[in-house]
C-alpha atoms as a PDB file:
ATOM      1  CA  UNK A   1      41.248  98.441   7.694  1.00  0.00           C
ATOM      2  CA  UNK A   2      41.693  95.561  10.059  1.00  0.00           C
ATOM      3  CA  UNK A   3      39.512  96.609  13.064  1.00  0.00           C
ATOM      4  CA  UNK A   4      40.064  93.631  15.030  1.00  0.00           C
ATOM      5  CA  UNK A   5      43.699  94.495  14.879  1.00  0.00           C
ATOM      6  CA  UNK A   6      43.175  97.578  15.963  1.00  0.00           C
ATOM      7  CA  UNK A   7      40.916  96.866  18.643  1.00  0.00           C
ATOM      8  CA  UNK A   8      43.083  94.390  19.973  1.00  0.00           C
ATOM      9  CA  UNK A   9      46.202  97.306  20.488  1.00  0.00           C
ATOM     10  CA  UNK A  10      43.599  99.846  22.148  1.00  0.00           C
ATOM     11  CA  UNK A  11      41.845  97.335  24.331  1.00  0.00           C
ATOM     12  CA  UNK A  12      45.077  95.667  25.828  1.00  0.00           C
ATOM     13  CA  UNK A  13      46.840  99.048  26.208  1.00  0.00           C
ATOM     14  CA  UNK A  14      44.749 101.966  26.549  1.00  0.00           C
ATOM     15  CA  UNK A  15      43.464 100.118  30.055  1.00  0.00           C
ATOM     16  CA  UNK A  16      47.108  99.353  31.115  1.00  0.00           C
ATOM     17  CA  UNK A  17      47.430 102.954  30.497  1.00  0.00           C
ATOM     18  CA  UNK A  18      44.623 104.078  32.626  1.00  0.00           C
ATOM     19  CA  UNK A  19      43.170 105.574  30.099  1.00  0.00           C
ATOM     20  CA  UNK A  20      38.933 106.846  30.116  1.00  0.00           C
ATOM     21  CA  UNK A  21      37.802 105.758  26.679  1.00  0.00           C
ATOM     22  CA  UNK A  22      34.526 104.953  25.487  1.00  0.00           C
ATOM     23  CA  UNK A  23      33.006 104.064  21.850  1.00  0.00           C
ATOM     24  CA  UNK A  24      30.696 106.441  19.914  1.00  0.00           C
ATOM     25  CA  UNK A  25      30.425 106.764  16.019  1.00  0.00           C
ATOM     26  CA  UNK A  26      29.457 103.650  13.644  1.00  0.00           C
ATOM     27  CA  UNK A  27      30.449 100.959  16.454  1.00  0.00           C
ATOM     28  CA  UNK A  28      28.510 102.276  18.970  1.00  0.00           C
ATOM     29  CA  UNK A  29      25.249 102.629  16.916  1.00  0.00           C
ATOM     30  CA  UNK A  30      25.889  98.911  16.195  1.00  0.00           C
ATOM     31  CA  UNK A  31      26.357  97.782  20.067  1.00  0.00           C
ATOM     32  CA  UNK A  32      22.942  99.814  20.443  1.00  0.00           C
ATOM     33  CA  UNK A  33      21.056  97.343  17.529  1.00  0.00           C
ATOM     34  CA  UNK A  34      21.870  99.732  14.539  1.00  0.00           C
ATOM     35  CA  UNK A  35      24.713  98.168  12.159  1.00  0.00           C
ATOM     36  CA  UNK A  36      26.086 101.095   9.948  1.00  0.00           C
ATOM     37  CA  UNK A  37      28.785 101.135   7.198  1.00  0.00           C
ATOM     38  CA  UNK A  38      31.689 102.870   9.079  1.00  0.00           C
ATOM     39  CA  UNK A  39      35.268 103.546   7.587  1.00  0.00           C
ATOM     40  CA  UNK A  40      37.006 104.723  11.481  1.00  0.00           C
ATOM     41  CA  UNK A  41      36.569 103.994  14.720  1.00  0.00           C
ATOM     42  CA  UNK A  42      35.691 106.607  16.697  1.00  0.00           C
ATOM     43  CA  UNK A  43      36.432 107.068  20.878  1.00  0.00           C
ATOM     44  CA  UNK A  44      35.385 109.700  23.735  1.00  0.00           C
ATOM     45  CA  UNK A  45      37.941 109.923  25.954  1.00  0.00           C
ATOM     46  CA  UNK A  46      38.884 111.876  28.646  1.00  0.00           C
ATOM     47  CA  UNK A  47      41.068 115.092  27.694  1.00  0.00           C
ATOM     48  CA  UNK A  48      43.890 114.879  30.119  1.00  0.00           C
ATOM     49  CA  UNK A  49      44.451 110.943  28.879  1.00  0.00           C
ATOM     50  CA  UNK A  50      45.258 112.555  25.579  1.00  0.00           C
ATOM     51  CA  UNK A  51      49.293 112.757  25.694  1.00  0.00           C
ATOM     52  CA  UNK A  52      49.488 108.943  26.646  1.00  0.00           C
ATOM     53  CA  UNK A  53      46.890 108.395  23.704  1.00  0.00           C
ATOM     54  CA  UNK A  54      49.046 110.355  21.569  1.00  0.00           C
ATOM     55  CA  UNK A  55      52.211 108.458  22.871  1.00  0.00           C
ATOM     56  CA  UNK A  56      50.907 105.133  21.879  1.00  0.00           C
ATOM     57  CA  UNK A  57      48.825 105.641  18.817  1.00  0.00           C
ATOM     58  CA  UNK A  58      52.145 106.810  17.354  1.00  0.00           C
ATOM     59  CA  UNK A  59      54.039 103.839  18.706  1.00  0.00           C
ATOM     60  CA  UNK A  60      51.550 101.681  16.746  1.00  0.00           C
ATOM     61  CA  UNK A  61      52.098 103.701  13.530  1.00  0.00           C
ATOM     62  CA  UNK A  62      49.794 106.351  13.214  1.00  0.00           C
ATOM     63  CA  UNK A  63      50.361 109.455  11.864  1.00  0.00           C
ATOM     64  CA  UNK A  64      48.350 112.974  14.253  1.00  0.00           C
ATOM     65  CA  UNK A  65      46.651 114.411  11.016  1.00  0.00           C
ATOM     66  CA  UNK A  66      44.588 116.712  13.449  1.00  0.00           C
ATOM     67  CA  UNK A  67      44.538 118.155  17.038  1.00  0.00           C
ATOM     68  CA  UNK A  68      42.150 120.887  18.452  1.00  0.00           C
ATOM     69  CA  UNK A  69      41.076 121.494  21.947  1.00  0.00           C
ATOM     70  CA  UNK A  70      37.837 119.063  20.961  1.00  0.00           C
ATOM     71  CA  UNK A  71      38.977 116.406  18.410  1.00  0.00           C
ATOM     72  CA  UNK A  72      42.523 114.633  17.531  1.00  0.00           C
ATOM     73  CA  UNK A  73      42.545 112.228  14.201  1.00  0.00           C
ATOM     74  CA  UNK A  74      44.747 109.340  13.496  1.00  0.00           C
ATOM     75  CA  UNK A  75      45.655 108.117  10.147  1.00  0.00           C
ATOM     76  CA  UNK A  76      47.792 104.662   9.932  1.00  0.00           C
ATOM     77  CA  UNK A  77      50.948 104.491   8.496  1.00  0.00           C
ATOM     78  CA  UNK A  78      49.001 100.866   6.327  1.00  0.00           C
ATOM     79  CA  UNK A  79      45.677 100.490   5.215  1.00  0.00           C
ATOM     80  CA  UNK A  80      45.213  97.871   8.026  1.00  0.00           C
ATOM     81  CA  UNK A  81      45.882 100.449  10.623  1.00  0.00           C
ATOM     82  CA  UNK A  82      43.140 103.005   8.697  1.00  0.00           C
ATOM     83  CA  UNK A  83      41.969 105.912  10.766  1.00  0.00           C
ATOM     84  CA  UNK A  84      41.112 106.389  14.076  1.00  0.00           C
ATOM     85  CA  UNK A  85      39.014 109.337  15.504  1.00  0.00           C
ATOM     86  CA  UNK A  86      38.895 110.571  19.171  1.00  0.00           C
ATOM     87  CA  UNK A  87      36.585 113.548  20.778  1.00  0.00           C
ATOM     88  CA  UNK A  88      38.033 114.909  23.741  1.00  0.00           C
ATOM     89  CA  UNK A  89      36.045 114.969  26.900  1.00  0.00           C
ATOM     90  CA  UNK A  90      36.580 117.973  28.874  1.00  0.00           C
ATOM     91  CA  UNK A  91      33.245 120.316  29.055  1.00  0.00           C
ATOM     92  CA  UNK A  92      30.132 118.705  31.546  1.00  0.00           C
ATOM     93  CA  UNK A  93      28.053 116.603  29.043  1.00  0.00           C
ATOM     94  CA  UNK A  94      31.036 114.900  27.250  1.00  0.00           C
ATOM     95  CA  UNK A  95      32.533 114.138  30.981  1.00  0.00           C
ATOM     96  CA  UNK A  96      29.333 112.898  31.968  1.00  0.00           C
ATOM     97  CA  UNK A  97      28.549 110.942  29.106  1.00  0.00           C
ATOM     98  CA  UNK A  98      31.890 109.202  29.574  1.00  0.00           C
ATOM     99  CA  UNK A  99      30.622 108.273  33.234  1.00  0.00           C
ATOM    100  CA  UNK A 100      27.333 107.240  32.049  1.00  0.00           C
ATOM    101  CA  UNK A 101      29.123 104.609  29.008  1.00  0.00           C
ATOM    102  CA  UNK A 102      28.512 100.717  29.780  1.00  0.00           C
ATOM    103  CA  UNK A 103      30.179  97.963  28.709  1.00  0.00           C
ATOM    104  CA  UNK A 104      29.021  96.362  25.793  1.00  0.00           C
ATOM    105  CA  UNK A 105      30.121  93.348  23.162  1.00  0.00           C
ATOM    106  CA  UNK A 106      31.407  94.698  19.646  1.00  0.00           C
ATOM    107  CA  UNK A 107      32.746  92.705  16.205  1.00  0.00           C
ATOM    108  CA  UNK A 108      30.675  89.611  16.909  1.00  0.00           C
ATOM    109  CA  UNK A 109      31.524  89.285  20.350  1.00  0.00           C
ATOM    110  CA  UNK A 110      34.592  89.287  20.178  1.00  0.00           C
ATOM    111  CA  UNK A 111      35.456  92.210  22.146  1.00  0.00           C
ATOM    112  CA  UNK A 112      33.711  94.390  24.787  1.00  0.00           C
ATOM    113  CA  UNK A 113      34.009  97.484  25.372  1.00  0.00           C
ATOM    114  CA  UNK A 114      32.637 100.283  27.159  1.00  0.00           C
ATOM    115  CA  UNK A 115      30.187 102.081  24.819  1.00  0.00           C
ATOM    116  CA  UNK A 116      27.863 105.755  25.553  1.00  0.00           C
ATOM    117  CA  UNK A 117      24.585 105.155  26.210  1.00  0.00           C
ATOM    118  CA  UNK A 118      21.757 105.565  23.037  1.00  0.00           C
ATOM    119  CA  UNK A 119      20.895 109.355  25.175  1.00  0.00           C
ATOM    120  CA  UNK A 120      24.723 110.286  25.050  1.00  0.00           C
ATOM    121  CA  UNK A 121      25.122 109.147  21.698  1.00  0.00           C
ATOM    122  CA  UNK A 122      21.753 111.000  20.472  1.00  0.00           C
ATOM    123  CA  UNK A 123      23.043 113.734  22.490  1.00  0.00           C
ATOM    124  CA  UNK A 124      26.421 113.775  19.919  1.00  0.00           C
ATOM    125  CA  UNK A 125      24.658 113.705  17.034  1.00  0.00           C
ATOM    126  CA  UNK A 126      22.443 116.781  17.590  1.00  0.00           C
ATOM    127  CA  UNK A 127      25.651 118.619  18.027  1.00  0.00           C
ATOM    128  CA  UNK A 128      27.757 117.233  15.167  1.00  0.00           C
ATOM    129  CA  UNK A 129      24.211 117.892  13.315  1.00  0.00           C
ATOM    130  CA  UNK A 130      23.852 121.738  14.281  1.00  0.00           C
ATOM    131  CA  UNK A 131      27.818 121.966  13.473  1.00  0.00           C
ATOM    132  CA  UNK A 132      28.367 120.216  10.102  1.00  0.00           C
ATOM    133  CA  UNK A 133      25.117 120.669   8.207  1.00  0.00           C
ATOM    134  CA  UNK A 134      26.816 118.290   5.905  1.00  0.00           C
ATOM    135  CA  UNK A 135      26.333 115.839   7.878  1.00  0.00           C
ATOM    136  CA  UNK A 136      22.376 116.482   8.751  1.00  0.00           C
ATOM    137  CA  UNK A 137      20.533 113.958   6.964  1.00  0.00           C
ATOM    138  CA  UNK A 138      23.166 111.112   8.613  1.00  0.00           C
ATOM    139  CA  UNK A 139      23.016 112.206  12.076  1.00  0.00           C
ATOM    140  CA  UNK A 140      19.083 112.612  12.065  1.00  0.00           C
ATOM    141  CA  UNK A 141      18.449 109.337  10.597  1.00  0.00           C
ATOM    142  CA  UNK A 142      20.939 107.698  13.152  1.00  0.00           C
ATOM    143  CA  UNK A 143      19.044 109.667  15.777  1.00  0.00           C
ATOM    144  CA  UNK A 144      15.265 108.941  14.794  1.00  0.00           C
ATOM    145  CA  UNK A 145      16.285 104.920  14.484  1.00  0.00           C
ATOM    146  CA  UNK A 146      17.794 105.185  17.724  1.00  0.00           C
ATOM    147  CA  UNK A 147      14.874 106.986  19.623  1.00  0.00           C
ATOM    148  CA  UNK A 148      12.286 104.073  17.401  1.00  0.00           C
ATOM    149  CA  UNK A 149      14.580 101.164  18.939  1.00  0.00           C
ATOM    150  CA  UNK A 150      15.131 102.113  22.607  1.00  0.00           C
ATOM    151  CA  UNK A 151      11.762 104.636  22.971  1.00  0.00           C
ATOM    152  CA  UNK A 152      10.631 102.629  25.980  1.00  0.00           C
ATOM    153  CA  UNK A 153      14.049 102.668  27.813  1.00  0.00           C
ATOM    154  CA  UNK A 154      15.436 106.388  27.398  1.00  0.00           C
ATOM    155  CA  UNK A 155      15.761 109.213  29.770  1.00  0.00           C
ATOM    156  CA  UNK A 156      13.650 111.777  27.365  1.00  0.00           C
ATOM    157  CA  UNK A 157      14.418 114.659  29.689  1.00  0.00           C
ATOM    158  CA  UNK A 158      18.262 114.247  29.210  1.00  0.00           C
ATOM    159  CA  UNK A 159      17.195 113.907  25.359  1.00  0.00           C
ATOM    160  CA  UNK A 160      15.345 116.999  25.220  1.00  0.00           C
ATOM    161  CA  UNK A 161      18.252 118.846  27.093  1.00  0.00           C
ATOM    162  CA  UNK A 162      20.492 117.998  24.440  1.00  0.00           C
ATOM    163  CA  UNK A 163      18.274 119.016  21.369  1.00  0.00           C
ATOM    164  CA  UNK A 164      17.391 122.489  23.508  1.00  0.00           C
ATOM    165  CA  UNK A 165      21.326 123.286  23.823  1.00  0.00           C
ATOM    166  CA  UNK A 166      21.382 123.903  19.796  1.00  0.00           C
ATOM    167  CA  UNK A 167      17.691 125.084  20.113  1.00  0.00           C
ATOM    168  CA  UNK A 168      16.339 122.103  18.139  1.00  0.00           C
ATOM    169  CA  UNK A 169      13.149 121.009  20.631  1.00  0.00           C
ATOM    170  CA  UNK A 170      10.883 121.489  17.622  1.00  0.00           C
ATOM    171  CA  UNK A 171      12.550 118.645  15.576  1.00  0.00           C
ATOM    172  CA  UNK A 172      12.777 116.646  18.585  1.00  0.00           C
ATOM    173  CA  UNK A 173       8.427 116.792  19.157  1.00  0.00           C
ATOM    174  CA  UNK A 174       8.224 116.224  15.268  1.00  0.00           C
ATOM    175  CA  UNK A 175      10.169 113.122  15.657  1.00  0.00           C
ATOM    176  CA  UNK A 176       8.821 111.337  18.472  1.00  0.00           C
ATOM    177  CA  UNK A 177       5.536 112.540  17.069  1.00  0.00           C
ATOM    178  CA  UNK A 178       6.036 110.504  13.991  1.00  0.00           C
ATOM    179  CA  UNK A 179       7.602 107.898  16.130  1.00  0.00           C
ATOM    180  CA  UNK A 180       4.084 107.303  18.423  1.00  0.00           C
ATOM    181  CA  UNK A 181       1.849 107.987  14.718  1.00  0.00           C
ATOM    182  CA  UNK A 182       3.794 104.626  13.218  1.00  0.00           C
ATOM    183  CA  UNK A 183       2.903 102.301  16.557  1.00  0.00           C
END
């Protein structure tokens, strides 16, 4: 997968499109200070962009492998066009997390983009955690390096709002517990 290539297509035409995009998954934990192996790239945009998204990732090549209300997945027609993932913004915490997303420098600098803030991105992870207990172990390793790098800068409160959605406060106080034992 050639993500330079890749980035190059969305970042020239998704803002020519007015398009509302941001970056979560792998990228975005590395933006934030946390490289991770990632195979995808993976965007939150906003729902009612989704037809022109559509429209252009299959001018570029890409076959729609999946579309729900939430989620649409992109698989390229090459392996340098590999797979690209977007969750669709359109309930009050994705929307506002797609406000909240600054710009950022990804791939060595050599592109920026806007990415969600560490909260937002913690935020996703609870709820991919509580929906795919596959992917647990993942999401609450991603989410207890986060919290260790950025402690000092976070808005805890919107933290804690997202682990008490899924009714997960109690693994949020055992983390930051651990967190404050290790300074």
């Amino acid at each position: 997968m050639d993500f330079g290539a890749i980035f190059r297509l969305i970042l020239q035409d998704f803002p020519k499109a007015q398009i509302n995009f941001a970056l979560i998954g792998g990228f975005a934990l590395a933006s934030h200070g946390y490289p991770r192996a990632t195979i995808d790239i993976d965007f939150l945009v906003d729902k009612k962009d989704f037809p022109k998204i559509k429209e252009l990732m299959l001018s570029y090549g890409y076959t729609l492998a999946h579309e729900s209300e939430d989620a649409a997945n992109f698989v390229g027609g090459t392996d340098k066009l590999g797979r690209v993932d977007f969750l669709l913004a359109h309930r009050k915490y994705t929307a506002e997390m797609l406000k909240r997303a600054v710009n950022k420098d990804i791939l060595n600098n050599q592109f920026k983009v806007k990415v969600l803030k560490v909260e937002d991105l913690i935020g996703l992870k609870v709820q991919a955690s509580s929906n795919d207990p596959e992917r647990y172990h993942q999401d609450m390793s991603d989410i207890e390096t986060l919290l260790k790098g950025n402690l000092s800068n976070l808005d805890l409160n919107l933290i804690k709002e997202y682990f008490s959605i899924f009714e997960r406060e109690k693994e949020l106080a055992e983390i930051l517990k651990r967190i404050k034992n290790a300074q």
